[in-house]
C-alpha atoms as a PDB file:
ATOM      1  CA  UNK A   1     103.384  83.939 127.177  1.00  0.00           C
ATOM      2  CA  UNK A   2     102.038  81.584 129.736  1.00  0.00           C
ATOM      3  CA  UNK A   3      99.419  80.628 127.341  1.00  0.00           C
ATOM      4  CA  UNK A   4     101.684  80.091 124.079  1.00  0.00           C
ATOM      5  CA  UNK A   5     103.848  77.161 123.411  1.00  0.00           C
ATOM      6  CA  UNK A   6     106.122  77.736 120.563  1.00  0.00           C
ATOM      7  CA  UNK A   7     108.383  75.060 119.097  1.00  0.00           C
ATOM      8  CA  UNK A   8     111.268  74.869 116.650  1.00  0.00           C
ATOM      9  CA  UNK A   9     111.378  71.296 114.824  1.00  0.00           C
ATOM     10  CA  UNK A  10     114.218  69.681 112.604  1.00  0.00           C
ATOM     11  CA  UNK A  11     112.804  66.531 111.073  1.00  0.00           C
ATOM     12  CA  UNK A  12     115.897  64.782 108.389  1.00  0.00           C
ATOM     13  CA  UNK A  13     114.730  63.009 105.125  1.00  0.00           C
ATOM     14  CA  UNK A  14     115.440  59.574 106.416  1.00  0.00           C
ATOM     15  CA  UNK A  15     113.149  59.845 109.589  1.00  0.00           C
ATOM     16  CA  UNK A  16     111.552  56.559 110.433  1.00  0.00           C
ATOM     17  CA  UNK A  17     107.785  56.136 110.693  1.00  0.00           C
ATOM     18  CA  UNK A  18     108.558  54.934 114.753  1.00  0.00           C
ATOM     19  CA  UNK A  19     110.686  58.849 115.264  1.00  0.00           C
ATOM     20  CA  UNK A  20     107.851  60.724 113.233  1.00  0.00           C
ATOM     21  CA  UNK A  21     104.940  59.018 115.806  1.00  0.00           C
ATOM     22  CA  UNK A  22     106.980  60.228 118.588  1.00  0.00           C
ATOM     23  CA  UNK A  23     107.198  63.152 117.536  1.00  0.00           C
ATOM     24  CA  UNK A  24     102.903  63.194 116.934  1.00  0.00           C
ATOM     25  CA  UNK A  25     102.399  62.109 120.461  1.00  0.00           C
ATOM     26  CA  UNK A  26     104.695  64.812 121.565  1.00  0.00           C
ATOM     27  CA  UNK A  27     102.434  67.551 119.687  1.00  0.00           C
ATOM     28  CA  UNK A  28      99.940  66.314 121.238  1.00  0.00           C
ATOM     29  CA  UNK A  29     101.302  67.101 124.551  1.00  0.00           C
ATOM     30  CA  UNK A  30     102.153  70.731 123.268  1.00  0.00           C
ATOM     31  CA  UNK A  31      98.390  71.199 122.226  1.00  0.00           C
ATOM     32  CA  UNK A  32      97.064  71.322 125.301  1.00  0.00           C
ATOM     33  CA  UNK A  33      97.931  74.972 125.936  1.00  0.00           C
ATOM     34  CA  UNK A  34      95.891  77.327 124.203  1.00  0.00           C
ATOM     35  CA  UNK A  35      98.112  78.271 121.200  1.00  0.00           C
ATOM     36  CA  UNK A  36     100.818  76.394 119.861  1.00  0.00           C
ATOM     37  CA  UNK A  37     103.483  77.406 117.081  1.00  0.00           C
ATOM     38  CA  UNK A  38     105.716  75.576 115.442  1.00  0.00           C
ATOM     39  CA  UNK A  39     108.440  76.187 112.763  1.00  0.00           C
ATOM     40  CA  UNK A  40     110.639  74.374 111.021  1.00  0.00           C
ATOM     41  CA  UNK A  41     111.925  72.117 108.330  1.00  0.00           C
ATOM     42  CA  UNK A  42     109.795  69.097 108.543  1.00  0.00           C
ATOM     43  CA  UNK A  43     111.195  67.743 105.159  1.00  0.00           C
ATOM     44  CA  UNK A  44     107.706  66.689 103.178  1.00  0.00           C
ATOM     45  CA  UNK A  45     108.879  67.933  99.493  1.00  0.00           C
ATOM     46  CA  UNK A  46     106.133  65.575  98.147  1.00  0.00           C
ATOM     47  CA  UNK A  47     103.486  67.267  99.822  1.00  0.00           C
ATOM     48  CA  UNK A  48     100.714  69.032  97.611  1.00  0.00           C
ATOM     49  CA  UNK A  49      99.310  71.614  99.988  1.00  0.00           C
ATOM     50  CA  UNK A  50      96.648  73.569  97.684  1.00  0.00           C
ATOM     51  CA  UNK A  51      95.246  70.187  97.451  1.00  0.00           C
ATOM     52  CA  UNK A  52      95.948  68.460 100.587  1.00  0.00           C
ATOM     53  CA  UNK A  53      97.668  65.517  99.022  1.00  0.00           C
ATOM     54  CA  UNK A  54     100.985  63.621  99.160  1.00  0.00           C
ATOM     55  CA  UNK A  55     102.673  60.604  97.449  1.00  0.00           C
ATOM     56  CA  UNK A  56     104.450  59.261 100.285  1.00  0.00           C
ATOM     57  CA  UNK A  57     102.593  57.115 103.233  1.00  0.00           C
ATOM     58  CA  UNK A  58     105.049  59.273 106.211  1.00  0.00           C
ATOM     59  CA  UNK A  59     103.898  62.416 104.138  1.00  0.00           C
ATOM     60  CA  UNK A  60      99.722  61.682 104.495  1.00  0.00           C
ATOM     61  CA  UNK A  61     100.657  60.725 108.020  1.00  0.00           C
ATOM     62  CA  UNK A  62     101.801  63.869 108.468  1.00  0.00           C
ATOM     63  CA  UNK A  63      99.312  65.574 107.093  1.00  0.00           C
ATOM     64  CA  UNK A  64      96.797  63.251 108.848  1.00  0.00           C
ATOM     65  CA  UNK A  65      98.113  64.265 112.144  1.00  0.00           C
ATOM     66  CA  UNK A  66      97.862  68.322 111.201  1.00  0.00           C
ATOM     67  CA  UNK A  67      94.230  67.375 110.001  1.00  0.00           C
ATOM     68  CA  UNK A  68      92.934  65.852 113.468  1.00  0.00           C
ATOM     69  CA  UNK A  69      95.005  68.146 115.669  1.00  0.00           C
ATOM     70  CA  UNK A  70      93.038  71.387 114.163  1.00  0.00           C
ATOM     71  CA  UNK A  71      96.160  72.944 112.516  1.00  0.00           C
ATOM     72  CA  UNK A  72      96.912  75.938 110.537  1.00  0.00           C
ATOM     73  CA  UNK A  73     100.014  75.237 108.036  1.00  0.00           C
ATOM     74  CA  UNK A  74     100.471  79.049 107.183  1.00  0.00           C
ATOM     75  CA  UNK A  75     103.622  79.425 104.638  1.00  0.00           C
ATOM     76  CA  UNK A  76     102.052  79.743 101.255  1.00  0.00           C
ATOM     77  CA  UNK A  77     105.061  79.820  99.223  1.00  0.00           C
ATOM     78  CA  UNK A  78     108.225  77.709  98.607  1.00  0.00           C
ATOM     79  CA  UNK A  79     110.999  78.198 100.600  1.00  0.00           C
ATOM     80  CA  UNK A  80     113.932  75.986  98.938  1.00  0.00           C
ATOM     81  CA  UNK A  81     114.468  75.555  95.503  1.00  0.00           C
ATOM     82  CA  UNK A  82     110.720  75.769  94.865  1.00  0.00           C
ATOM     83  CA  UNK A  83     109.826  72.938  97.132  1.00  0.00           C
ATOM     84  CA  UNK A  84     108.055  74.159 100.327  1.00  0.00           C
ATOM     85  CA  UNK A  85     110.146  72.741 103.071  1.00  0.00           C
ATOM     86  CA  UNK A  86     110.026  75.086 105.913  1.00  0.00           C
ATOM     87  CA  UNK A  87     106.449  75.251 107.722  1.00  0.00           C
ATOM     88  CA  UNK A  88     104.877  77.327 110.546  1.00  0.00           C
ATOM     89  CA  UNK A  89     101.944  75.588 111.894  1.00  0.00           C
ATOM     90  CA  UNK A  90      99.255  76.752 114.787  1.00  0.00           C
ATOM     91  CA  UNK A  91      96.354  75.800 115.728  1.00  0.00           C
ATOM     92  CA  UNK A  92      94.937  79.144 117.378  1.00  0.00           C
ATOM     93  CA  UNK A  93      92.585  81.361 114.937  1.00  0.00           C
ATOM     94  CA  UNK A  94      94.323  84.766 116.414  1.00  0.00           C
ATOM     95  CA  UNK A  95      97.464  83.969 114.982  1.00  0.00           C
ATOM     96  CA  UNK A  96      96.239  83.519 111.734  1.00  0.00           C
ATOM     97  CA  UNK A  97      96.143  87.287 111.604  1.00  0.00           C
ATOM     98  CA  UNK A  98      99.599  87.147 111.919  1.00  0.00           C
ATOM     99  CA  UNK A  99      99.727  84.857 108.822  1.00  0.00           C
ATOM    100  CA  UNK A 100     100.806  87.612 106.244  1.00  0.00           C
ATOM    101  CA  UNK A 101     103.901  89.394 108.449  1.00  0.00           C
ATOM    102  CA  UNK A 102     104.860  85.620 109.392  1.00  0.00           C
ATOM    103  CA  UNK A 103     105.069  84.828 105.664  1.00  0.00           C
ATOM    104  CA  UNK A 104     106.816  88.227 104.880  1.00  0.00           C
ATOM    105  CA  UNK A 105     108.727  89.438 107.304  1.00  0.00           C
ATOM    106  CA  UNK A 106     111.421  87.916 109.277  1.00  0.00           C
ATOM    107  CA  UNK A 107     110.480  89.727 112.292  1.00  0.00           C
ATOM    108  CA  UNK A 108     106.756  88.888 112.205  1.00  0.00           C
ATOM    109  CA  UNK A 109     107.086  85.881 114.438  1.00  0.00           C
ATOM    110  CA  UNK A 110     109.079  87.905 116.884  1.00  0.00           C
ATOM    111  CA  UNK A 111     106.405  91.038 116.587  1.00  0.00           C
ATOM    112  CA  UNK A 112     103.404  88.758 117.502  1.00  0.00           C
ATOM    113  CA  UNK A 113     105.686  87.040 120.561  1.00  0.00           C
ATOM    114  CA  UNK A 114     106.821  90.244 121.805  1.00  0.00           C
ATOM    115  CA  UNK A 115     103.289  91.476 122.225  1.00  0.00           C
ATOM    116  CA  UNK A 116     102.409  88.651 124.338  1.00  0.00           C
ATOM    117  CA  UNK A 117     104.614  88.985 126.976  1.00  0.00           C
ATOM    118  CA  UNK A 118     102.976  90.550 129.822  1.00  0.00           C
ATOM    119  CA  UNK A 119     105.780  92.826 131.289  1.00  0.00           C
ATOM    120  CA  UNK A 120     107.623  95.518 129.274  1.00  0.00           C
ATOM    121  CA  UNK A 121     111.413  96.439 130.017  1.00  0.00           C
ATOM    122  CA  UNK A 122     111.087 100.047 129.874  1.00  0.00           C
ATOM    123  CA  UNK A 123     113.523 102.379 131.912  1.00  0.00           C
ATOM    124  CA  UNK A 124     112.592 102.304 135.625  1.00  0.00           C
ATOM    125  CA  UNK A 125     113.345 104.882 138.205  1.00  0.00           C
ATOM    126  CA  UNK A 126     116.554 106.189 137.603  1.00  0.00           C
ATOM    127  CA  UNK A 127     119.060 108.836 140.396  1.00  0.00           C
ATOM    128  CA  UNK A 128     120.354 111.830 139.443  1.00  0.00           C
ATOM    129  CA  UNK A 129     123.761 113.406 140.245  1.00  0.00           C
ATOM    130  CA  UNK A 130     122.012 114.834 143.703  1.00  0.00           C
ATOM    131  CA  UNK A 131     120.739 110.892 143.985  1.00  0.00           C
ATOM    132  CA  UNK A 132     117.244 112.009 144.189  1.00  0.00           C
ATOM    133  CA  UNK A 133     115.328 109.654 142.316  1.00  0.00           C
ATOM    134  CA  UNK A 134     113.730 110.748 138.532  1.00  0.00           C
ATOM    135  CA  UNK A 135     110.518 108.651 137.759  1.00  0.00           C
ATOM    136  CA  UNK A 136     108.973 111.471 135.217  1.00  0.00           C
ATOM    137  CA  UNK A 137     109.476 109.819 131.093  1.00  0.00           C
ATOM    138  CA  UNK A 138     110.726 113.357 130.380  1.00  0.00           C
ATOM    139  CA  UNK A 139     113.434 114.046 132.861  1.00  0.00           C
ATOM    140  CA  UNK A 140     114.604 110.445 132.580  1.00  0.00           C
ATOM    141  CA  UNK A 141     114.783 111.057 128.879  1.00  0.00           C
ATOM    142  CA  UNK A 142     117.500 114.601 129.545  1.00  0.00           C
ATOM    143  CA  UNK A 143     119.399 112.275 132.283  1.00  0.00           C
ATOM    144  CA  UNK A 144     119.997 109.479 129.847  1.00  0.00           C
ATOM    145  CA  UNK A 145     121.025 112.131 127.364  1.00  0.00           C
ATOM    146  CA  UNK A 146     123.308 113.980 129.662  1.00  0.00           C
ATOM    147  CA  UNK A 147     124.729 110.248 130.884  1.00  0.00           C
ATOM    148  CA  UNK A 148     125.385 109.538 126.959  1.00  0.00           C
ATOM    149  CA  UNK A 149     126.560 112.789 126.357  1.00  0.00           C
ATOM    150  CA  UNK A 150     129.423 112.943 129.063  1.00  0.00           C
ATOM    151  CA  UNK A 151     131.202 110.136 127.236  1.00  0.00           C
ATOM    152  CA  UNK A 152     131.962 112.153 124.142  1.00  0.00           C
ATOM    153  CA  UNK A 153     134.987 114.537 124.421  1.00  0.00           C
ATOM    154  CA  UNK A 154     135.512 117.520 121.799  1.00  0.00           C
ATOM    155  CA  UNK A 155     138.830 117.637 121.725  1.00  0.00           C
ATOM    156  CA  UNK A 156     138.814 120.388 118.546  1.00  0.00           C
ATOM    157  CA  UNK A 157     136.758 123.051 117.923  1.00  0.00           C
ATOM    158  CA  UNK A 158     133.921 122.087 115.069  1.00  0.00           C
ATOM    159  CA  UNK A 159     135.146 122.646 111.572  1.00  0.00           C
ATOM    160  CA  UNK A 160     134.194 126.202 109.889  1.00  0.00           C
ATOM    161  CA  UNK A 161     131.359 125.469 107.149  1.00  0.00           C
ATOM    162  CA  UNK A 162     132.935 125.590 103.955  1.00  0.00           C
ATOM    163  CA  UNK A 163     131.199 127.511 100.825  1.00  0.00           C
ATOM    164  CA  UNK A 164     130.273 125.350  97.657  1.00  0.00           C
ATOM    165  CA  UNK A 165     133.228 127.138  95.737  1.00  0.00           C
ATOM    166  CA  UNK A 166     135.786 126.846  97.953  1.00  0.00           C
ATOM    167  CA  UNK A 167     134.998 123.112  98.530  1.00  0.00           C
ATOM    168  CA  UNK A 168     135.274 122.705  94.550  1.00  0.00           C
ATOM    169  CA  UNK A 169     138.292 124.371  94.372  1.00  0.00           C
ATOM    170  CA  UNK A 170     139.520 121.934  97.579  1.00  0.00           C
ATOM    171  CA  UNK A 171     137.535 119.016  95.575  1.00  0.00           C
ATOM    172  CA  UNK A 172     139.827 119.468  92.451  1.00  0.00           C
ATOM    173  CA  UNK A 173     142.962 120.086  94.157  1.00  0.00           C
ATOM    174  CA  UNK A 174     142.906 116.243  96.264  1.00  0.00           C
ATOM    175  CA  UNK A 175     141.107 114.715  93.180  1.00  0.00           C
ATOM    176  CA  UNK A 176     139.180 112.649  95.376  1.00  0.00           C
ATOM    177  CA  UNK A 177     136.202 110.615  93.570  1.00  0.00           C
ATOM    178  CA  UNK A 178     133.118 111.880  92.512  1.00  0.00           C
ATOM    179  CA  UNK A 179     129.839 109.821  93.910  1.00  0.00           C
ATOM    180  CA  UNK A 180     128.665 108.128  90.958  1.00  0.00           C
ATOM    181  CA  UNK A 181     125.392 107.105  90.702  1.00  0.00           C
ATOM    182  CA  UNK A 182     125.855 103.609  89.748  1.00  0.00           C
ATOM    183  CA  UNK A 183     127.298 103.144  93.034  1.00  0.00           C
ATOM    184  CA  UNK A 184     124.498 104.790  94.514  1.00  0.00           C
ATOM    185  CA  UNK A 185     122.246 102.387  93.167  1.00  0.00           C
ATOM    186  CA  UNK A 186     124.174  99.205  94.390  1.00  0.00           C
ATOM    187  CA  UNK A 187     124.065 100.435  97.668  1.00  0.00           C
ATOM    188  CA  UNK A 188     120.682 100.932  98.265  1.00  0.00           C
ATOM    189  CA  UNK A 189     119.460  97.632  96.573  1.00  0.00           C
ATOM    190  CA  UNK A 190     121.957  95.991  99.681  1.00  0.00           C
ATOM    191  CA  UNK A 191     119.538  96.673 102.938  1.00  0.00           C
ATOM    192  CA  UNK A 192     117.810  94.301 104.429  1.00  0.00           C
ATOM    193  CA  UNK A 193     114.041  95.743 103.724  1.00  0.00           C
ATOM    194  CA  UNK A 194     112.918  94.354 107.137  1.00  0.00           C
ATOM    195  CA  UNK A 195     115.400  96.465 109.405  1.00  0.00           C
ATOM    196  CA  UNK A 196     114.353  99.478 111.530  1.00  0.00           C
ATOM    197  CA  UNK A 197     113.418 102.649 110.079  1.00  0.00           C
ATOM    198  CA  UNK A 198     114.852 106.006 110.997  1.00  0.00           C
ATOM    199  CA  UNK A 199     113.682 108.548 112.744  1.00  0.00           C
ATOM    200  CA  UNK A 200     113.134 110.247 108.897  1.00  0.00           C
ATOM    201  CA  UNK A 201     110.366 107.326 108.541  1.00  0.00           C
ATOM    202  CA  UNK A 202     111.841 106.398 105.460  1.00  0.00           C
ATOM    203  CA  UNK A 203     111.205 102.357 104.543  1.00  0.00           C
ATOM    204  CA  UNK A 204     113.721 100.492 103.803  1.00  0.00           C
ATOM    205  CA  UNK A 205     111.542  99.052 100.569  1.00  0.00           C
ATOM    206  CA  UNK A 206     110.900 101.783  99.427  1.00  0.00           C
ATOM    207  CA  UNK A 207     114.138 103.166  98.843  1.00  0.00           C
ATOM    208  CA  UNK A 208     115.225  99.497  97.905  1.00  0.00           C
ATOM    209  CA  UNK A 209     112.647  99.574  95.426  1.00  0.00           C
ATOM    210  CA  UNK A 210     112.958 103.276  94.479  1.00  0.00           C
ATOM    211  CA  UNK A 211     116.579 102.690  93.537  1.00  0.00           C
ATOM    212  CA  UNK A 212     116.785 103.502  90.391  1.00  0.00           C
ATOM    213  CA  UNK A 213     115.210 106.247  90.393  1.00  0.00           C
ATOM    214  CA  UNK A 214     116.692 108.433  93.464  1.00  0.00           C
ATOM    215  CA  UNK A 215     120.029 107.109  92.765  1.00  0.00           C
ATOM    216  CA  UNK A 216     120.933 110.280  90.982  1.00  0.00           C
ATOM    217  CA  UNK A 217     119.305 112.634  93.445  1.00  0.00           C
ATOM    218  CA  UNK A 218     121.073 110.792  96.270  1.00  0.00           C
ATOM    219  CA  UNK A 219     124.320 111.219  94.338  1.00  0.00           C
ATOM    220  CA  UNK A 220     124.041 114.844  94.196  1.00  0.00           C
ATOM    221  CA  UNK A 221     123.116 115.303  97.500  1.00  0.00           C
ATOM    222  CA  UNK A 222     126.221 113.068  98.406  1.00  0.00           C
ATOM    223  CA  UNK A 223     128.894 115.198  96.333  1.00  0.00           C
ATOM    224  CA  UNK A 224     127.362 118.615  97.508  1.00  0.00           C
ATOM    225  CA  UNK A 225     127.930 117.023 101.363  1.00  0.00           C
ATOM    226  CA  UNK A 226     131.606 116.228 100.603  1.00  0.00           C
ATOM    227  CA  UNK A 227     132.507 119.027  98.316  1.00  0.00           C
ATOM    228  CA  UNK A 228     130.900 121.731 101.470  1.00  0.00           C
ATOM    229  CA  UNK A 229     131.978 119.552 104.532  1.00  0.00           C
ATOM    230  CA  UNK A 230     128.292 119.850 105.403  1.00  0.00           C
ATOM    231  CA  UNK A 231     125.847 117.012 106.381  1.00  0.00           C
ATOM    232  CA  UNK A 232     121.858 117.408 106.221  1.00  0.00           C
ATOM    233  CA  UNK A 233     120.109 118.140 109.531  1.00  0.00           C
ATOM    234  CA  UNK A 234     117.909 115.116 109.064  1.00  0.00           C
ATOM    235  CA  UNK A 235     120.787 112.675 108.617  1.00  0.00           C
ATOM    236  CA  UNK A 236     122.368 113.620 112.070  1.00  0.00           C
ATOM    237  CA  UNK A 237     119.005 112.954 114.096  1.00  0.00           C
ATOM    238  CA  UNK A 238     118.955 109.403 115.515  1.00  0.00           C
ATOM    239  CA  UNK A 239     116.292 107.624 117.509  1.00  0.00           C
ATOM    240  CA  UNK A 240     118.610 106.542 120.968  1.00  0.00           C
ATOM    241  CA  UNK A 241     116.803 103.439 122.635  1.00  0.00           C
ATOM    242  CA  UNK A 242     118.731 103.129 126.047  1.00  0.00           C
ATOM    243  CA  UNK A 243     119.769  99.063 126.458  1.00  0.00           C
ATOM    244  CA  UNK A 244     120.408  97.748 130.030  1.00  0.00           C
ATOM    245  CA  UNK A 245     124.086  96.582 130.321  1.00  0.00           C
ATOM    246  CA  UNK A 246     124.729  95.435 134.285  1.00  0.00           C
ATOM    247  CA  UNK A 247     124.751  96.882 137.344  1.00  0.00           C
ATOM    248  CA  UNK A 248     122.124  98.848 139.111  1.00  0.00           C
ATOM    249  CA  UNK A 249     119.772 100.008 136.975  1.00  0.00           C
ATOM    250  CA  UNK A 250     119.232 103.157 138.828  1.00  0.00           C
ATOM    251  CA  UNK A 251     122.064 103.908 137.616  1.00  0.00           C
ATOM    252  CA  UNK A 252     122.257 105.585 133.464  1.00  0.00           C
ATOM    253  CA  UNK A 253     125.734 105.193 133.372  1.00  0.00           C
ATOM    254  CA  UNK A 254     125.068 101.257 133.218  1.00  0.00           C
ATOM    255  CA  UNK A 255     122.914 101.931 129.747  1.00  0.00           C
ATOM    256  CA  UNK A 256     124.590 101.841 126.444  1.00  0.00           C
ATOM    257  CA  UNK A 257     122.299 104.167 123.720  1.00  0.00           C
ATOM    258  CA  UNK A 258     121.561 102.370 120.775  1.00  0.00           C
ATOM    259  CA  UNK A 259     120.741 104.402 117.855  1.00  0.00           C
ATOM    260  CA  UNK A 260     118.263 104.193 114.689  1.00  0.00           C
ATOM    261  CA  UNK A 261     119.689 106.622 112.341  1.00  0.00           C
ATOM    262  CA  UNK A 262     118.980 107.892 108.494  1.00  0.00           C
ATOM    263  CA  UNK A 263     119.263 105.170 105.958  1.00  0.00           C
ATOM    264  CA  UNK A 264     120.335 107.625 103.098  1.00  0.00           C
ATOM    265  CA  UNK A 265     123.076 108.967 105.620  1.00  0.00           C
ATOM    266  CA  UNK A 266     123.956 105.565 106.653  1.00  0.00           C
ATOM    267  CA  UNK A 267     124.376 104.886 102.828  1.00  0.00           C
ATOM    268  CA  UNK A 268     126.752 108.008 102.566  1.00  0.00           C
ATOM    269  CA  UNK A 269     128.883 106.319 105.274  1.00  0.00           C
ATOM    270  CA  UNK A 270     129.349 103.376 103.302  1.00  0.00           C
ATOM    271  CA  UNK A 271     130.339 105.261 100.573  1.00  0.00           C
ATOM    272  CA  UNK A 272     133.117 107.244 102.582  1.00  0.00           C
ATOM    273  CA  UNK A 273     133.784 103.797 103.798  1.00  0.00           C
ATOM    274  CA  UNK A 274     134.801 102.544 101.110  1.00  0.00           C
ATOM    275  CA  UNK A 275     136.960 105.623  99.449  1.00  0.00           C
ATOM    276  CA  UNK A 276     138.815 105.363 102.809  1.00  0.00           C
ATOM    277  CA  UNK A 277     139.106 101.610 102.655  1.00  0.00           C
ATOM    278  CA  UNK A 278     140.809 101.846  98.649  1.00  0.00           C
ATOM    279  CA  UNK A 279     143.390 104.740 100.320  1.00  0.00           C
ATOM    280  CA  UNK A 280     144.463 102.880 102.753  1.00  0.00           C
ATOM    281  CA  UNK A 281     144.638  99.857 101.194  1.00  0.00           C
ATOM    282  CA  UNK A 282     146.576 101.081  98.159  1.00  0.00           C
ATOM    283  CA  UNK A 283     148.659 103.343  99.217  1.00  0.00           C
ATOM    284  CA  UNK A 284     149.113 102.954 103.492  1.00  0.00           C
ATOM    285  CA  UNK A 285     149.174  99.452 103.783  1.00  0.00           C
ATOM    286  CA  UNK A 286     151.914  97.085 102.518  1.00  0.00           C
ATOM    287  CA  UNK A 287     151.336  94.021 100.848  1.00  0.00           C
ATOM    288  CA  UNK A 288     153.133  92.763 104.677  1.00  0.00           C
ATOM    289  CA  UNK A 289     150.743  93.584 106.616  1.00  0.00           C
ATOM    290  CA  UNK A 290     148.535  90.651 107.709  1.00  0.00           C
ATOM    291  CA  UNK A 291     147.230  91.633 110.691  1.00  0.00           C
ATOM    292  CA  UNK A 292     143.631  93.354 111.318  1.00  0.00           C
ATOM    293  CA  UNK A 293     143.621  93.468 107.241  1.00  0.00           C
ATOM    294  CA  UNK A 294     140.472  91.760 104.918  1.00  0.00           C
ATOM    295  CA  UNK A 295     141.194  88.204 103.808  1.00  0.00           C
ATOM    296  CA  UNK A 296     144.290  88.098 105.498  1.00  0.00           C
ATOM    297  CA  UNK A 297     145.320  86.283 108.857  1.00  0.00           C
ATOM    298  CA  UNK A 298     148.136  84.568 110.945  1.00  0.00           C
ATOM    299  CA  UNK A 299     147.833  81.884 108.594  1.00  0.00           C
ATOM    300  CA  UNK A 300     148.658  83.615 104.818  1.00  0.00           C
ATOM    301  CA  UNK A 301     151.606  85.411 107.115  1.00  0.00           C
ATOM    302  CA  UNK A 302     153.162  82.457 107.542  1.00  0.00           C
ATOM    303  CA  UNK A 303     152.557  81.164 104.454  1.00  0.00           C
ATOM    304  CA  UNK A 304     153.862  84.391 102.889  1.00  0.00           C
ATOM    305  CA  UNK A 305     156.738  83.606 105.178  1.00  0.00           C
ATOM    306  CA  UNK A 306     157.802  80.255 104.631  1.00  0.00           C
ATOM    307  CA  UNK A 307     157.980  80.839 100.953  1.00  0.00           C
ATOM    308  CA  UNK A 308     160.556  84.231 101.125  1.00  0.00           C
ATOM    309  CA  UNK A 309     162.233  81.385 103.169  1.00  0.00           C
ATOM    310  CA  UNK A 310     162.035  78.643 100.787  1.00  0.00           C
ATOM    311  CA  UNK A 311     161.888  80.494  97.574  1.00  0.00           C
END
C-alpha cells in the first residue's frame, strides 16, 4: 500500500472558510502519491452533484478544489435523510472500478485495500508432535485440524438417531413449540446481506430476499430436525480459517479456528435460542435474579432493593 494514501475526514457544519483551506492545502499534500482515498462526512447538504452546483460560497469552494485536484466523488446516492452527506473521493482511474462494491457493500473499501497489500498472512511452516517441520498446504491443513480437534472432549457417547415417529410421539409428550413459519421469515430478513457465505455458497441476499418464499420449506426442514434429533449433513460442514493468537507461530496450538458455517443452520440456532431463552426465563429464573440476565444489572438490583426496603 506504499502507493495508496487513504484518509478518513470529519468536517462539522460550522467549519470556517480559514479550517476548510487548511484542510485543501493538506489534500494537496496527500495527492502526491499515486492514489488517494478519502471518506467521510464533509457536511455539503447544498451540494447538487448531477449538476455540479451549490448554493453556498464554502460549498463551490469545495467543489472547486475536487475540480482542480482531478477527483472522483463516487457515492451516487444519499446517505442521510436523503441529503448526500457522506463522500468517497479518489483521484486514481483504477479505483473507479471499485466504484459499484464501494457504493454497495460495506466491505468493498476493505476488498480493494486488502488486495493491495503486498504480503499475505497465510500459515507458515508449522512442527509437528515429532517437531519436524510441515511446510506442505495439505499436511498443515490435518495438523491444524488435529490441533483444533484435541480441544474438544466427548464426554458421552453420541445420541442414538431417533425415527420420525418416535420423535412425534416424544414431540407431543414435552409440548415443545412447533417452528412456525412466520418466525422463519423474521429471521432470515435479520442478516446482514454483506457477511460471509458458507461453505453451502448460499448468499446471504438471496435468502434475505427469498424470504418469503422458503420460509415454509425452512420451517419444515426445522421441525423434522427437532422432532428426529437429526441435523442435515450440509449444516454441520464449516469453512475453519486458522487466526494467529501469540506465541510462536510454529506452533498450531497458538491458532484459534474460526469458522464460516450454514446460514439456514445458523438460523435454526437462533430459533433453539430463543425457545431456550423463554424456558429459562419463565420458568428457571426468578424475577431476583439480576445478574448475567437481559436488561438487568447491579443497578435495577439495587433499585429493586431499596424499595422492598422502603416500601
Amino acid at each position: 500500500m506504499g502507493d495508496t494514501v487513504v484518509g478518513v475526514y470529519y468536517r462539522p457544519p460550522d467549519q470556517d472558510e480559514e479550517v476548510d483551506e487548511a484542510f485543501y492545502r493538506q489534500l494537496e499534500v496527500a495527492l502526491r502519491s499515486q492514489a488517494l482515498v478519502l471518506m467521510g462526512d464533509f457536511n455539503h447538504p447544498d451540494i447538487c452533484w448531477k449538476g455540479n452546483m451549490a448554493k453556498h460560497a464554502q460549498s463551490r469552494r469545495f467543489l472547486q478544489s475536487i475540480d482542480d485536484n482531478f477527483l472522483t466523488q463516487v457515492v451516487e446516492e444519499p446517505t442521510r435523510r436523503g441529503v448526500l452527506l457522506d463522500l468517497v473521493l479518489t483521484n486514481k482511474e483504477g479505483l473507479d472500478g471499485e466504484r459499484g462494491e464501494v457504493k454497495d457493500s460495506k466491505k468493498g473499501f476493505f476488498k480493494y485495500i486488502s488486495s493491495k497489500r503486498k504480503t499475505r498472512e497465510n500459515v507458515g511452516t508449522l512442527l509437528n508432535v515429532v517437531g519436524a517441520l510441515v511446510m506442505e498446504d495439505t499436511e498443515k491443513a490435518e495438523l491444524m485440524n488435529d490441533a483444533f480437534a484435541s480441544v474438544f472432549t466427548a464426554k458421552a457417547g453420541p445420541q442414538e438417531t431417533q425415527t420420525l415417529e418416535v420423535g412425534e410421539k416424544v414431540w407431543r409428550k414435552e409440548d415443545l413449540p412447533l417452528v412456525k413459519e412466520d418466525r422463519v421469515r423474521e429471521h432470515l430478513g435479520k442478516p446482514d446481506i454483506h457477511r460471509s457465505t458458507g461453505p453451502d455458497g448460499m448468499h446471504l441476499r438471496v435468502l434475505r430476499e427469498l424470504a418469503g418464499v422458503i420460509a415454509k420449506l425452512l420451517s419444515i426442514i426445522f421441525e423434522r430436525s427437532w422432532r428426529t434429533g437429526e441435523v442435515p449433513e450440509d449444516w454441520r460442514k464449516g469453512s475453519v480459517t486458522p487466526i494467529f493468537k501469540k506465541g510462536k507461530k510454529e506452533d498450531p496450538g497458538n491458532y484459534r479456528p474460526v469458522s464460516l458455517n450454514s446460514i439456514p443452520g445458523k438460523v435454526m440456532e437462533q430459533l433453539i435460542l430463543g425457545v431456550i431463552n423463554k424456558h429459562i426465563e419463565e420458568k428457571v429464573i426468578g424475577s431476583g435474579q439480576h445478574g448475567f440476565t437481559i436488561l438487568k444489572s447491579c443497578l435495577t438490583n439495587l433499585i429493586a432493593f431499596y424499595d422492598g426496603v422502603v416500601g
